[in-house]
N, C-alpha and C. Protein backbone atom coordinates (compact mmCIF):
# COMPACT_ATOMS: atom_id res chain seq x y z
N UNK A 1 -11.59 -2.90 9.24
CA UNK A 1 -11.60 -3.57 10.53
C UNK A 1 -11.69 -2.52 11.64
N UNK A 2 -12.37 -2.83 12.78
CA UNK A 2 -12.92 -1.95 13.97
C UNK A 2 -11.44 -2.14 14.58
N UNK A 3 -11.52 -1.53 15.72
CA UNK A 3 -10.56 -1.41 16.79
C UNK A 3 -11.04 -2.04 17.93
N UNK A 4 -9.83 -2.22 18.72
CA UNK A 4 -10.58 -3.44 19.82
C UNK A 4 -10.01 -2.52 22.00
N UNK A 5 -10.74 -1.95 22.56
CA UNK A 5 -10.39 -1.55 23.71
C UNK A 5 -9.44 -2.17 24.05
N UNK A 6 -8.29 -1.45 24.40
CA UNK A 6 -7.26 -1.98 25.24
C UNK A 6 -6.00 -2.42 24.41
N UNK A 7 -6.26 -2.43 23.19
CA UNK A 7 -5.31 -2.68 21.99
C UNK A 7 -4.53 -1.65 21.72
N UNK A 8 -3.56 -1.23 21.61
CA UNK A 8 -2.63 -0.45 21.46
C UNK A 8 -1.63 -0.38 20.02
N UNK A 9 -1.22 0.29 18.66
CA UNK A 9 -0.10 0.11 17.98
C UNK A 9 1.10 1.14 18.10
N UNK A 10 2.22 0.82 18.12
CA UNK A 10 2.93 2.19 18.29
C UNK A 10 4.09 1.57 17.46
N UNK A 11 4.29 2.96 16.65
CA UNK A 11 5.28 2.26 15.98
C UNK A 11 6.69 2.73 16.10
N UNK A 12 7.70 1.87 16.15
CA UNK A 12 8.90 1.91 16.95
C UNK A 12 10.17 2.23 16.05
N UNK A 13 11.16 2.42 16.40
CA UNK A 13 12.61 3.26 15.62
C UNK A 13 13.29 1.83 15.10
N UNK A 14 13.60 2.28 14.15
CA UNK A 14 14.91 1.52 13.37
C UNK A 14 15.69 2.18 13.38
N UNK A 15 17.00 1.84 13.95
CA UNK A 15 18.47 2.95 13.47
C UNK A 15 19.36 1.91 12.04
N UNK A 16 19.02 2.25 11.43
CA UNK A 16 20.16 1.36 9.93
C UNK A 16 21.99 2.25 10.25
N UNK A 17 22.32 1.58 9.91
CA UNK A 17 23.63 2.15 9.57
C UNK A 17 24.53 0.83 8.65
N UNK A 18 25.61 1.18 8.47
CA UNK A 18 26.49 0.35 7.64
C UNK A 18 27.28 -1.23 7.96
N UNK A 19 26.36 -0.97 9.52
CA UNK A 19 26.70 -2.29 9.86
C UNK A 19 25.41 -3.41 10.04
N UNK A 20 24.60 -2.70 10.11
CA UNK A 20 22.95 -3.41 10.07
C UNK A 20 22.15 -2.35 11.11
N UNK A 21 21.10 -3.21 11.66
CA UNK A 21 19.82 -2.08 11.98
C UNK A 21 19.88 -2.47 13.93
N UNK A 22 19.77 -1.66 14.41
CA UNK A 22 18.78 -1.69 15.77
C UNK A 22 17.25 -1.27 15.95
N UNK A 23 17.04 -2.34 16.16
CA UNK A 23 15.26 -2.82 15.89
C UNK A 23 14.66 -2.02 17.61
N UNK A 24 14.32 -1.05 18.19
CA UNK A 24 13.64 -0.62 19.58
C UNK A 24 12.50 -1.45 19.90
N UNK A 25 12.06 -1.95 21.04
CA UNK A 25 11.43 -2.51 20.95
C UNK A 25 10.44 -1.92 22.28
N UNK A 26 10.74 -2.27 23.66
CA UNK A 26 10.21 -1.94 24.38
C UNK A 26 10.73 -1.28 25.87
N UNK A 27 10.98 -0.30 26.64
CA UNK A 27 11.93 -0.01 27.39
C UNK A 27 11.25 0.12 28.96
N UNK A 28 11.57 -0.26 29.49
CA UNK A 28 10.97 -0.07 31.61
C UNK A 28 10.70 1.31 31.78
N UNK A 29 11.17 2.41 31.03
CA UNK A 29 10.90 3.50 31.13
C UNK A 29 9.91 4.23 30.03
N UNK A 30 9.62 3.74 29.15
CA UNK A 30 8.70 3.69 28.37
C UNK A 30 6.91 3.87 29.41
N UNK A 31 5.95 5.03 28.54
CA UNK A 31 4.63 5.33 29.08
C UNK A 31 3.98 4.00 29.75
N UNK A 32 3.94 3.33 28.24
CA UNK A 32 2.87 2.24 28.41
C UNK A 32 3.83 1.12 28.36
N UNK A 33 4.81 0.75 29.35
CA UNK A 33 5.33 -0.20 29.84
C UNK A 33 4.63 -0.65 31.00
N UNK A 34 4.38 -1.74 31.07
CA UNK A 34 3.63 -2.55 32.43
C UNK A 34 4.32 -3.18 32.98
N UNK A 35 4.61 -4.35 33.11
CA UNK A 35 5.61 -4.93 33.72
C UNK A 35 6.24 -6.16 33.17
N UNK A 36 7.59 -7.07 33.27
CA UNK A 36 8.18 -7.94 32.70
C UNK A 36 7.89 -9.17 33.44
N UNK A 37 7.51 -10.20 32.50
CA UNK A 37 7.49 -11.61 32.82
C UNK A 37 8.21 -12.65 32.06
N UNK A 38 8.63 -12.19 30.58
CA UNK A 38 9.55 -13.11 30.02
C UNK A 38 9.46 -12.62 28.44
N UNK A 39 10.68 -12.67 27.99
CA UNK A 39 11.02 -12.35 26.90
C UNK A 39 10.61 -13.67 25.80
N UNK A 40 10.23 -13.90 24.59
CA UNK A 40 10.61 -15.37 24.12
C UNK A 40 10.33 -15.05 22.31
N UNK A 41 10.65 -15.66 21.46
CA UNK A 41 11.13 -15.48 20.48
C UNK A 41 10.52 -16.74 19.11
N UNK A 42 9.09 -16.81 18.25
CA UNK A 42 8.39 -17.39 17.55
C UNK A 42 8.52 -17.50 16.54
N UNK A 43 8.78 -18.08 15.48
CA UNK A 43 9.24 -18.03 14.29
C UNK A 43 7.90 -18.92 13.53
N UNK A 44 7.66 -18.26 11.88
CA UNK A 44 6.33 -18.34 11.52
C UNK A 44 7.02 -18.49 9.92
N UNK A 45 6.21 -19.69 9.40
CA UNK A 45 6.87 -19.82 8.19
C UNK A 45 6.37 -19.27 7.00
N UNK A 46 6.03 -18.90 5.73
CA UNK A 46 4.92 -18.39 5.17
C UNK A 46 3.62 -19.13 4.62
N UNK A 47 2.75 -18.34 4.49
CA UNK A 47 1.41 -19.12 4.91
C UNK A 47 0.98 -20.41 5.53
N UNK A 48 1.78 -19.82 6.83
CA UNK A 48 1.82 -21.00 7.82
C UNK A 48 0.48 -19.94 9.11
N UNK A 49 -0.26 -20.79 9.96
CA UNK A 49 -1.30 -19.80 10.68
C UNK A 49 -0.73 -20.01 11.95
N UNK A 50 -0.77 -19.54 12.97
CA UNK A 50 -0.44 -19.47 14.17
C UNK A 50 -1.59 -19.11 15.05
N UNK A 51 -2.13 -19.89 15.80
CA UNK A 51 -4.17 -18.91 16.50
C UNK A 51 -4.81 -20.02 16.37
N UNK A 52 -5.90 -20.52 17.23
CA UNK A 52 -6.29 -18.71 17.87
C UNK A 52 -5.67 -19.30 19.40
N UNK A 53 -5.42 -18.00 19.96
CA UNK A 53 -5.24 -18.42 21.51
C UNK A 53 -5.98 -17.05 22.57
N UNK A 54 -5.50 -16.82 23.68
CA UNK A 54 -5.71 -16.00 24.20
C UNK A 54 -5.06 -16.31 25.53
N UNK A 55 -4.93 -15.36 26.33
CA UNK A 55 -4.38 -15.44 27.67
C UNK A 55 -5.82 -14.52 29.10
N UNK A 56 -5.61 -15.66 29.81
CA UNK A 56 -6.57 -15.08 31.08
C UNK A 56 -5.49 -13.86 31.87
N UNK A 57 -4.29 -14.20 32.21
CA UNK A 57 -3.65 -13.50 33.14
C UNK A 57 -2.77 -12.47 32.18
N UNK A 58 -2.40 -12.82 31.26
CA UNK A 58 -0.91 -12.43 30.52
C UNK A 58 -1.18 -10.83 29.61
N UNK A 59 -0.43 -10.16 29.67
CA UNK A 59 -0.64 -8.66 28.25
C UNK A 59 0.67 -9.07 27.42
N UNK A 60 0.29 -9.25 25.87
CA UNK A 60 0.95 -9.53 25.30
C UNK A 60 1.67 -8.17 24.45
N UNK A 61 3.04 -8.24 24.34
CA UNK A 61 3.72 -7.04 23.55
C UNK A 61 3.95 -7.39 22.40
N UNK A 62 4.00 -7.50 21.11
CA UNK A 62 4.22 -8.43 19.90
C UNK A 62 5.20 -7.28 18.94
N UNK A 63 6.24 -7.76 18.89
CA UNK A 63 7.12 -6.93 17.51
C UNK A 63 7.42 -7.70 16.71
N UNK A 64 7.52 -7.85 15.34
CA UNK A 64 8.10 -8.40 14.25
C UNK A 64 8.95 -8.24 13.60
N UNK A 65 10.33 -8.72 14.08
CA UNK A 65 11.92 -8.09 14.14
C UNK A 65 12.56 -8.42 12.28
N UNK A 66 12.10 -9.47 12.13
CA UNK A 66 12.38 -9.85 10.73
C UNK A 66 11.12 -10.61 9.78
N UNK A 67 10.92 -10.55 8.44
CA UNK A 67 9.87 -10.93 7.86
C UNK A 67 8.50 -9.82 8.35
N UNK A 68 7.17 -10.74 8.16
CA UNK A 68 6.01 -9.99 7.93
C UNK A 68 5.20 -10.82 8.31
N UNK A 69 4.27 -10.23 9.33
CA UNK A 69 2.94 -11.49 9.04
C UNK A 69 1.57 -9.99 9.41
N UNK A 70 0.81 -11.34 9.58
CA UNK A 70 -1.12 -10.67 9.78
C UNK A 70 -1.30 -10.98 10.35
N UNK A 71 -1.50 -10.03 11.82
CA UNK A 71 -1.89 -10.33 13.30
C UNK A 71 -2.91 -9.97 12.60
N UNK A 72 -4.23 -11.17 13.48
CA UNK A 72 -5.40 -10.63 13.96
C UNK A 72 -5.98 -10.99 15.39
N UNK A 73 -6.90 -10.16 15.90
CA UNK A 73 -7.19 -10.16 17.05
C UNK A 73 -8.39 -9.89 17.00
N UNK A 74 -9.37 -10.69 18.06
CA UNK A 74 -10.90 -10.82 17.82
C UNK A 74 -11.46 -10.70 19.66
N UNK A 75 -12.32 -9.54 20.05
CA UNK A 75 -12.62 -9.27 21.09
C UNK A 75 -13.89 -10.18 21.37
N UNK A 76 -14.26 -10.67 22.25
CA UNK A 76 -15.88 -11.29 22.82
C UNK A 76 -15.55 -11.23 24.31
N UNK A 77 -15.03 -10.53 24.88
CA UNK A 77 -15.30 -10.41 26.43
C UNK A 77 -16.05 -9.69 26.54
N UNK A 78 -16.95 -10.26 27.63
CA UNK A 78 -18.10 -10.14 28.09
C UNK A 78 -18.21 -8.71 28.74
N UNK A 79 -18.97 -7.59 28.65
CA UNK A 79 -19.00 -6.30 28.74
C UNK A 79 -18.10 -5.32 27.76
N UNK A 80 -17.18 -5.93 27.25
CA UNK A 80 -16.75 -4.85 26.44
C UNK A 80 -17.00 -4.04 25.44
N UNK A 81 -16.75 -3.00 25.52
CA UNK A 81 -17.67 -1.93 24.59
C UNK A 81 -17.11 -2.40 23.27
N UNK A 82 -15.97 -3.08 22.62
CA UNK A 82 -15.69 -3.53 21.61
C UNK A 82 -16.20 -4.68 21.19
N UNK A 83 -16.84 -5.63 22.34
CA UNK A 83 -16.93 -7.10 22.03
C UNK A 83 -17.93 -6.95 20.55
N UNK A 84 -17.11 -8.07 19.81
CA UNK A 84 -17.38 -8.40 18.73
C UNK A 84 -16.62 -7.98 17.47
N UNK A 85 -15.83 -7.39 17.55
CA UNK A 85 -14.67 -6.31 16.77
C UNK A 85 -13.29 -7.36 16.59
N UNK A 86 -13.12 -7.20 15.53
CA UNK A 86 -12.14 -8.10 14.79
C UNK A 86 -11.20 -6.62 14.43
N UNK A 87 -9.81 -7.17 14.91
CA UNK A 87 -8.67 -5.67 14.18
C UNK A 87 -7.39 -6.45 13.39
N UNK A 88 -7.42 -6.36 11.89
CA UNK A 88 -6.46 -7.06 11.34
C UNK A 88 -5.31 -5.84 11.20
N UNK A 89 -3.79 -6.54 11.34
CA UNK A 89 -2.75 -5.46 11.33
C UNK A 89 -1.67 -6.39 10.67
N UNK A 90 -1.01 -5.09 9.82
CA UNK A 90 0.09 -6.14 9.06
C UNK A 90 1.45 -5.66 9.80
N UNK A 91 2.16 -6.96 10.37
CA UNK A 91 2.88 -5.82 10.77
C UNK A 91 4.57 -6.85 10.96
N UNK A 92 5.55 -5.78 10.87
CA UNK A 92 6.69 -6.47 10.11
C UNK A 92 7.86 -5.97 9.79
N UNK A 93 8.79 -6.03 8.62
CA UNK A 93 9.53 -5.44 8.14
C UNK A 93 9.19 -3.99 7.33
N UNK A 94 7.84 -4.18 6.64
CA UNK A 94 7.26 -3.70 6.10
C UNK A 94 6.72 -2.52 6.92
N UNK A 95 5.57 -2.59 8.49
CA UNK A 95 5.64 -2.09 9.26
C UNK A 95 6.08 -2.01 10.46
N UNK A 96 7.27 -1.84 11.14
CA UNK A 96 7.78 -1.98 12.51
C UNK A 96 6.76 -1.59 13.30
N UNK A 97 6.55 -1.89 14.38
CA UNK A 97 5.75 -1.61 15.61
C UNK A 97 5.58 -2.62 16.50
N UNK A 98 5.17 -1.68 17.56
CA UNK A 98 4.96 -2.58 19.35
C UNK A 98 3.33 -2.81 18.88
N UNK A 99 2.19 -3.22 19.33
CA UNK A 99 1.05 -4.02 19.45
C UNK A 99 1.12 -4.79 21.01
N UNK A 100 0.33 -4.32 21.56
CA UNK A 100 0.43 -4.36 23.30
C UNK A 100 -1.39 -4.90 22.60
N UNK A 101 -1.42 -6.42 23.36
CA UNK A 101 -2.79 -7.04 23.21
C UNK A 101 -2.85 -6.96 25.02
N UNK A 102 -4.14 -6.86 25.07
CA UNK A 102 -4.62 -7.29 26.78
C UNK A 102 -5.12 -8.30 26.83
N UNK A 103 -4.82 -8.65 28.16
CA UNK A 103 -5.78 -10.53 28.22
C UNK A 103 -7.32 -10.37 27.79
N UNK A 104 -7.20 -11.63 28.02
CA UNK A 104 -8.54 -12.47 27.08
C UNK A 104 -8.74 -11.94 25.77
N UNK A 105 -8.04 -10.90 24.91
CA UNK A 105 -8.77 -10.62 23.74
C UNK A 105 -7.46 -12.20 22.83
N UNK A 106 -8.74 -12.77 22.02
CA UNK A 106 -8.09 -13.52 21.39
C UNK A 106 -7.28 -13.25 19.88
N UNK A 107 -5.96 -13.54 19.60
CA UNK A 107 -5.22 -13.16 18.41
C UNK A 107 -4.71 -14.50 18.21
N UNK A 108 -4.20 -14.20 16.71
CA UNK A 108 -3.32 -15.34 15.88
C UNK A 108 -2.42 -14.69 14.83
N UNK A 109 -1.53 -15.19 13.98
CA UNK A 109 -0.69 -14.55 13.13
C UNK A 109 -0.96 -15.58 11.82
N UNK A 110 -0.87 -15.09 10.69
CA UNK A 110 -0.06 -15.58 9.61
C UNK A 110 0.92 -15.37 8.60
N UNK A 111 1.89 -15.87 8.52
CA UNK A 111 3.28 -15.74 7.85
C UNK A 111 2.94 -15.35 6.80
N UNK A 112 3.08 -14.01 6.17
CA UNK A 112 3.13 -13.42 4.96
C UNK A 112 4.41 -13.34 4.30
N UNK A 113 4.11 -13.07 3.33
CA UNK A 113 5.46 -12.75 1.93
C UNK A 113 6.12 -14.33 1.99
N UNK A 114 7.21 -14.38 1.49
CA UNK A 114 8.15 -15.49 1.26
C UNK A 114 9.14 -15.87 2.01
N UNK A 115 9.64 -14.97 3.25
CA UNK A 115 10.70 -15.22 4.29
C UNK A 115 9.77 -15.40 5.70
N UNK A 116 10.55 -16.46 6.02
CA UNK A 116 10.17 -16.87 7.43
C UNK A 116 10.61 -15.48 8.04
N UNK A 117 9.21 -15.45 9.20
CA UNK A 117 8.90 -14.20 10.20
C UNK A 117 9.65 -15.00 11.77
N UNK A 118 10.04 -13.67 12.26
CA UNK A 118 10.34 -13.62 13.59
C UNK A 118 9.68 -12.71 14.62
N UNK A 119 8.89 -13.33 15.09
CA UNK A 119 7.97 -12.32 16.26
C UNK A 119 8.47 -12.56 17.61
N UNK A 120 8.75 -11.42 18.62
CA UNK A 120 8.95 -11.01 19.92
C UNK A 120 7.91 -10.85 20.59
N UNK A 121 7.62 -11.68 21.79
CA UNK A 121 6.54 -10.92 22.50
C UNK A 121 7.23 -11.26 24.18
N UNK A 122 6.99 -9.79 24.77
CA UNK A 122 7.56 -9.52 25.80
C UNK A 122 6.21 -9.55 26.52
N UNK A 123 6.33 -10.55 27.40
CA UNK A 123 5.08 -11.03 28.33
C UNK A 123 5.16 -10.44 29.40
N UNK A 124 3.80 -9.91 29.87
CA UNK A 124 3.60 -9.68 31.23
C UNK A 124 3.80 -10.35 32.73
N UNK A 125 3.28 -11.71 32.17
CA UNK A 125 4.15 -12.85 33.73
C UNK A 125 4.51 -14.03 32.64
N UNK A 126 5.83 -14.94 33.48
CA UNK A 126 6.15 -16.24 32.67
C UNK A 126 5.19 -17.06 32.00
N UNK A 127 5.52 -17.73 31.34
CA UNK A 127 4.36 -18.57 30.39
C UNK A 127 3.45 -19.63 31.52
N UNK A 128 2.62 -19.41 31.70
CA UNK A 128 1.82 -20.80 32.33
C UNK A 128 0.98 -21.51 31.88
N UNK A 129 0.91 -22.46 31.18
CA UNK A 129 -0.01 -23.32 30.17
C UNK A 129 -1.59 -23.22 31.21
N UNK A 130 -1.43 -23.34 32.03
CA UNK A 130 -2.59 -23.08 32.54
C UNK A 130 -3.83 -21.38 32.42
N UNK A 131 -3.07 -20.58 31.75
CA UNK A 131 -3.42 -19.24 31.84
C UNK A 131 -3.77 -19.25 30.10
N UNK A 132 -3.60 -20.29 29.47
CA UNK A 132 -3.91 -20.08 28.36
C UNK A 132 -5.04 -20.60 27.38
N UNK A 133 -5.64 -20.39 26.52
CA UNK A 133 -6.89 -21.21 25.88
C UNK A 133 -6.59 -21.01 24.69
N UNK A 134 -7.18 -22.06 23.44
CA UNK A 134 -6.41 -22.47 22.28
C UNK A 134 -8.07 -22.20 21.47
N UNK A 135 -7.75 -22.54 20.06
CA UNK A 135 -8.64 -22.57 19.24
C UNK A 135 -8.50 -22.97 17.87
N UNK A 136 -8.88 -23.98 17.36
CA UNK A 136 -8.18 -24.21 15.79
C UNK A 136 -8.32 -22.88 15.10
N UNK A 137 -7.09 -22.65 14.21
CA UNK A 137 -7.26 -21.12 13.45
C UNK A 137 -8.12 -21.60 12.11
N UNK A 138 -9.49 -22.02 11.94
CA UNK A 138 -10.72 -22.74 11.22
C UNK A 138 -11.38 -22.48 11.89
N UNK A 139 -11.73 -22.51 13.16
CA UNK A 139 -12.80 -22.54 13.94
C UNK A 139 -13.87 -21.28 13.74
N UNK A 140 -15.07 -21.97 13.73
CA UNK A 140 -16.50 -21.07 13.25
C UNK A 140 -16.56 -20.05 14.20
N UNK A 141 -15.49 -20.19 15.45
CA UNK A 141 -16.61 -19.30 16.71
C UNK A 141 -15.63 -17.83 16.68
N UNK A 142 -15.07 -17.87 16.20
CA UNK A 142 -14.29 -16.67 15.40
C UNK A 142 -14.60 -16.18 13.96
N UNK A 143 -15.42 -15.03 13.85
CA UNK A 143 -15.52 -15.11 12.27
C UNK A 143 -14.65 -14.29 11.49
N UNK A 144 -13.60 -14.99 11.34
CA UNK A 144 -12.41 -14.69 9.92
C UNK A 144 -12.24 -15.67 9.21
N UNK A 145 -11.67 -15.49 8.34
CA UNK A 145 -11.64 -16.08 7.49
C UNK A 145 -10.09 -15.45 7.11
N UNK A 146 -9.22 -16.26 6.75
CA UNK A 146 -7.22 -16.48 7.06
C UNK A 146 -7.09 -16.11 5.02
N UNK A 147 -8.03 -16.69 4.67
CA UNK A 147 -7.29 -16.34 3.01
C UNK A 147 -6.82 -15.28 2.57
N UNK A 148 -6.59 -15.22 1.53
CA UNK A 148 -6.23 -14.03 1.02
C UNK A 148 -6.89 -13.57 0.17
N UNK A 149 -7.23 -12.05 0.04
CA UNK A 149 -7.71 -11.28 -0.62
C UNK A 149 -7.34 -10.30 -1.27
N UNK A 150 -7.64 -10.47 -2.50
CA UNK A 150 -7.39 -9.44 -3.67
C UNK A 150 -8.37 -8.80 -3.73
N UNK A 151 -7.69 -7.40 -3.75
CA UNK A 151 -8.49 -6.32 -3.90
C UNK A 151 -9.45 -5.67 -2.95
């Protein structure tokens, strides 16, 4: 899978100790911190799909605090040197990390392994249903395909 302009992965600290873990996520003092619009908290069951959507106004921060899933994210804005670039990322317990999406590039998730996933995404402005556009995660005008593949 290509890479998509403006997409970002960074991958973030776990501290474990004997009482459980502190998961880092994203800090105001942090490089590539932009700005806060609302914290909120998604839960994804396994091989359950979540997508497609996208945001006109919003930059999405995405961490996956517990469980695992398969972000993907599919570019077609108009001038971009990526448009047309699909970037699949697994990302989770398995891999911790921040994933900073920019508007309009469209993403979706699906719940991998056997434990329900918990994804964080720390939004750039509050949610406004109006700033947002949907897409059945089937839909032809995206070309992925959600199954799974061996090998």
């Amino acid at each position: 899978m290509a890479e998509i302009s403006g997409v970002s992965v960074r991958q973030l600290r776990r501290i474990p100790d004997e009482r459980g873990t502190i998961l880092h996520m994203l800090r105001s003092d942090d490089a590539h911190f932009d700005t806060f619009g609302e914290i909120y908290f998604s839960t994804i069951y396994p091989g359950v799909i979540k997508g497609w959507h996208r945001h006109i106004r919003m930059a999405l921060n995405y961490a996956v605090v517990m469980g695992n899933i398969k972000l993907v994210l599919y570019d077609d804005r108009p001038g971009s040197k990526t448009k047309g670039n699909l970037m699949e990322l697994f990302v989770g317990s398995n891999n911790y990390c921040l994933v900073q999406v920019p508007p309009m590039v469209w993403n979706g998730f699906k719940g991998i392994g056997t434990d329900t996933a918990i994804v964080a995404n720390c939004a750039t402005i509050p949610h406004d249903p109006a700033e947002i556009e949907r897409l059945d995660p089937l839909t032809d005008k995206i070309p992925y395909d959600w199954g799974l593949r061996n090998g």
